[in-house]
Protein backbone atom coordinates (compact mmCIF):
# COMPACT_ATOMS: atom_id res chain seq x y z
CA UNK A 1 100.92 99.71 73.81
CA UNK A 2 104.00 98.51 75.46
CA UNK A 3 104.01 95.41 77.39
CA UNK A 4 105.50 95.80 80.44
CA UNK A 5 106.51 92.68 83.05
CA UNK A 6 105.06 92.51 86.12
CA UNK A 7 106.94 93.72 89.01
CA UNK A 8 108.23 91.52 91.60
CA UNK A 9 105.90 91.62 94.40
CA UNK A 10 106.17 90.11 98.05
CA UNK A 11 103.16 87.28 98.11
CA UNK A 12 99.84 88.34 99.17
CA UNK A 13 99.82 91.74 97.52
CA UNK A 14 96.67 92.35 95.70
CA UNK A 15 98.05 94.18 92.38
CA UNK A 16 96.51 94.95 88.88
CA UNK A 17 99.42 95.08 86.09
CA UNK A 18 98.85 97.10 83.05
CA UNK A 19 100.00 98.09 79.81
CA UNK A 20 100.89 101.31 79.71
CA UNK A 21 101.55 103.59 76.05
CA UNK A 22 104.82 104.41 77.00
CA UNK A 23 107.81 102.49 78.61
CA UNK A 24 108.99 103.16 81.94
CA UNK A 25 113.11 103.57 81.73
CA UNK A 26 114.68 102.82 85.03
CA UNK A 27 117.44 104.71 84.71
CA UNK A 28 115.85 107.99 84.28
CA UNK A 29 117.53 109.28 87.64
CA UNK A 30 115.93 112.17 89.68
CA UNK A 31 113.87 115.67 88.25
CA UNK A 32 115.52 117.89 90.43
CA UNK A 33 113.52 120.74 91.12
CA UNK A 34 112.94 123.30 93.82
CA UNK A 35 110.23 120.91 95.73
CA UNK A 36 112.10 117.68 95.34
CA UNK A 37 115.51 119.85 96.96
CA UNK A 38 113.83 121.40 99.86
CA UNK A 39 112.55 117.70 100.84
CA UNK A 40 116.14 116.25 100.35
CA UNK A 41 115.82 114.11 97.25
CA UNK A 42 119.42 115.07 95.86
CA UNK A 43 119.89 111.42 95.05
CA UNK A 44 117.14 108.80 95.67
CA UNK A 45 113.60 108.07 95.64
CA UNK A 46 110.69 110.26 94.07
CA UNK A 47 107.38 109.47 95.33
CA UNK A 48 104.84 111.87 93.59
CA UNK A 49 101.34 112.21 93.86
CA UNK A 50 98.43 112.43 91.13
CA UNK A 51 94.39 112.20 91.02
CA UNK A 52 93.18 109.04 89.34
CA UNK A 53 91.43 111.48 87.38
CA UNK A 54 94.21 113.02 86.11
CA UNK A 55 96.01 111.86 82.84
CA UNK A 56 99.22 109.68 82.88
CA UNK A 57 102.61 111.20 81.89
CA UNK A 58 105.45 109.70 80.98
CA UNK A 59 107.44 111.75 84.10
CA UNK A 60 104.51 110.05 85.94
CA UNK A 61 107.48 106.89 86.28
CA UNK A 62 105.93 103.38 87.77
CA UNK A 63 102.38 104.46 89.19
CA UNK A 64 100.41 102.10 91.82
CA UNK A 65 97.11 103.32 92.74
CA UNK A 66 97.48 103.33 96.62
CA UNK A 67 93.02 102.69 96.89
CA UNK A 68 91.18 100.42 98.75
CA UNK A 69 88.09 100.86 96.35
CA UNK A 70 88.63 101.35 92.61
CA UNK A 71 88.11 104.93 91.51
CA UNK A 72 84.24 105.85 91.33
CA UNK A 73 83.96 106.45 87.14
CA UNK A 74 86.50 105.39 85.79
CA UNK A 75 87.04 102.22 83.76
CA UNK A 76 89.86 100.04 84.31
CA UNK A 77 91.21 100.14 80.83
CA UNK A 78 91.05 103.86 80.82
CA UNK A 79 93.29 104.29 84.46
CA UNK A 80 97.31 103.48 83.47
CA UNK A 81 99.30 101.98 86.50
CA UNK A 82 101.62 99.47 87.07
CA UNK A 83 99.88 97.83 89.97
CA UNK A 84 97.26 98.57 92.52
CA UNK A 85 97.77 98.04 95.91
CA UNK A 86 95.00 97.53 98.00
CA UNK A 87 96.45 96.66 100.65
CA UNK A 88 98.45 99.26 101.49
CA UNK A 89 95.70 101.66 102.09
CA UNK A 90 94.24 102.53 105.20
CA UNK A 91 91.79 99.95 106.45
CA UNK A 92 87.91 99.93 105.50
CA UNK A 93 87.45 100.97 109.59
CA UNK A 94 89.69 104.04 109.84
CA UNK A 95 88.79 104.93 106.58
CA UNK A 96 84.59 105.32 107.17
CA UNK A 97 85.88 106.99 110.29
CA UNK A 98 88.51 109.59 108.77
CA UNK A 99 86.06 110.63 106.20
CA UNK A 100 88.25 113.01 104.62
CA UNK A 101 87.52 115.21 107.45
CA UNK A 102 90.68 117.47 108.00
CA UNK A 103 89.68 117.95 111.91
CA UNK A 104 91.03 114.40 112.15
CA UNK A 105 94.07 114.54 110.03
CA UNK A 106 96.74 114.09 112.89
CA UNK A 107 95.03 111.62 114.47
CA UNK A 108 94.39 109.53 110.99
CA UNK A 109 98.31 109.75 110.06
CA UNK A 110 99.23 108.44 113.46
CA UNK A 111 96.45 105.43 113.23
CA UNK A 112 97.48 104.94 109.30
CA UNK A 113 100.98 104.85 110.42
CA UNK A 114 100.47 102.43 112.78
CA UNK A 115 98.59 99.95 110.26
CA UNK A 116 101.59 100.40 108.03
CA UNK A 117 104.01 99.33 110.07
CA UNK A 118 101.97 96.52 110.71
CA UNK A 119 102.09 95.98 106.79
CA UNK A 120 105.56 96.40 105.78
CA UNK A 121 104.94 93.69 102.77
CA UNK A 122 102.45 96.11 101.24
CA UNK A 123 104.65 99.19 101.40
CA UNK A 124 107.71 97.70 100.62
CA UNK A 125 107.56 97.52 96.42
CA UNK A 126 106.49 100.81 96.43
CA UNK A 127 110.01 101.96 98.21
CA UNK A 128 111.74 99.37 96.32
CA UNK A 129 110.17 101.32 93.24
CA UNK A 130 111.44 104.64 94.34
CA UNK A 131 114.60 103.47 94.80
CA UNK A 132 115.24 102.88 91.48
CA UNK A 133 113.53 106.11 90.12
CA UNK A 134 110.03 108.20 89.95
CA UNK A 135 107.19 106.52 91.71
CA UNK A 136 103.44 108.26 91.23
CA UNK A 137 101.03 107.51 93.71
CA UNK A 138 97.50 107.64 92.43
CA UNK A 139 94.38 108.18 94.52
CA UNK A 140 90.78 109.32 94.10
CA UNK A 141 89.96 111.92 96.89
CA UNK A 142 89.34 115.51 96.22
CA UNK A 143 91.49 116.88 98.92
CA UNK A 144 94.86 116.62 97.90
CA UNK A 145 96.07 117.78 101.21
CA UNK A 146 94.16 115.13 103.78
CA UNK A 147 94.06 112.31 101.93
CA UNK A 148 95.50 108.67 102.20
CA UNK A 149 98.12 109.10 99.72
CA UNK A 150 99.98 112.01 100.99
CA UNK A 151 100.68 110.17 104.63
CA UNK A 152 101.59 107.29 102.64
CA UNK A 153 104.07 109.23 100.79
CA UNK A 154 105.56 110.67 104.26
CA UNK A 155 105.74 107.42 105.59
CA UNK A 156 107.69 106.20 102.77
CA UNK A 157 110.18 109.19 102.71
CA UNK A 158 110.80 108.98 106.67
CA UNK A 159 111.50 105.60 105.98
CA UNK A 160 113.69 106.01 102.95
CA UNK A 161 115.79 109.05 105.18
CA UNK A 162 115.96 106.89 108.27
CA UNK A 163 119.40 106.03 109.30
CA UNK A 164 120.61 102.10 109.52
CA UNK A 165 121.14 102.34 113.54
């Protein structure tokens, strides 16, 4: 396995560094590809998206699992990320009362956007990541449409795209 150095994160991030069985190159630049265009990424950041349960891939890039709670099932060993950020996930309150219930999506990505800005020091190495290449965020919940990570990951892009005023 490949020993790789901890990134730098801003103090008070809870984090779990890994090894992972492959190393992560940072100057693998952008997979350009039909999705990434029609979003904008010519040049930039790549935030992806994967199930924990899902196996790792080396186009996978740095991957922080973006979970309040650890994956139910799986063994820490067995799950490969660079760090996990707890803290950047939606509190325990509006998660219990989301409850993956896609009736309340817009109103979840408004609160969840709210705590984030609130949070900028949790967010922030995951858009420092993408900024230097491929960033995976990994998450447990079986909708891969309503779920945590994917109004994380619009979050991050609108701020990425957001113009210096």
């Amino acid at each position: 396995m490949a020993d790789l150095a901890a990134p730098d994160f801003a103090s008070g991030s809870h984090f779990l560094v890994c090894n992972l069985p492959y190393p992560i190159q940072e100057d693998e630049g952008i997979v350009a590809n039909q999705t990434n265009l029609r979003r904008g990424f010519m040049e930039g950041a790549v935030i992806r998206l994967k199930r924990a349960y899902e196996p790792a891939s080396t186009e996978d890039g740095v991957r922080y699992l973006v979970e309040r709670l650890w994956p139910r099932g799986l063994k820490k060993a067995d799950l490969e990320i660079h760090g996990w950020l707890r803290d950047v996930a939606p509190s325990a309150e509006l998660r219990r009362w989301f409850s993956h219930d896609p009736a309340k999506w817009k109103v979840f990505r408004k609160r969840y956007s709210a705590e984030l800005d609130l949070n900028a020091s949790a967010w922030a190495p995951i858009l420092k990541a993408a900024r230097r290449g491929v960033v995976t965020l990994i998450y447990s919940s079986h909708d891969a449409e309503h779920n945590a990570a994917v109004a994380l990951r619009d979050y991050l892009e609108a701020k990425r795209d957001r113009k210096p005023k």
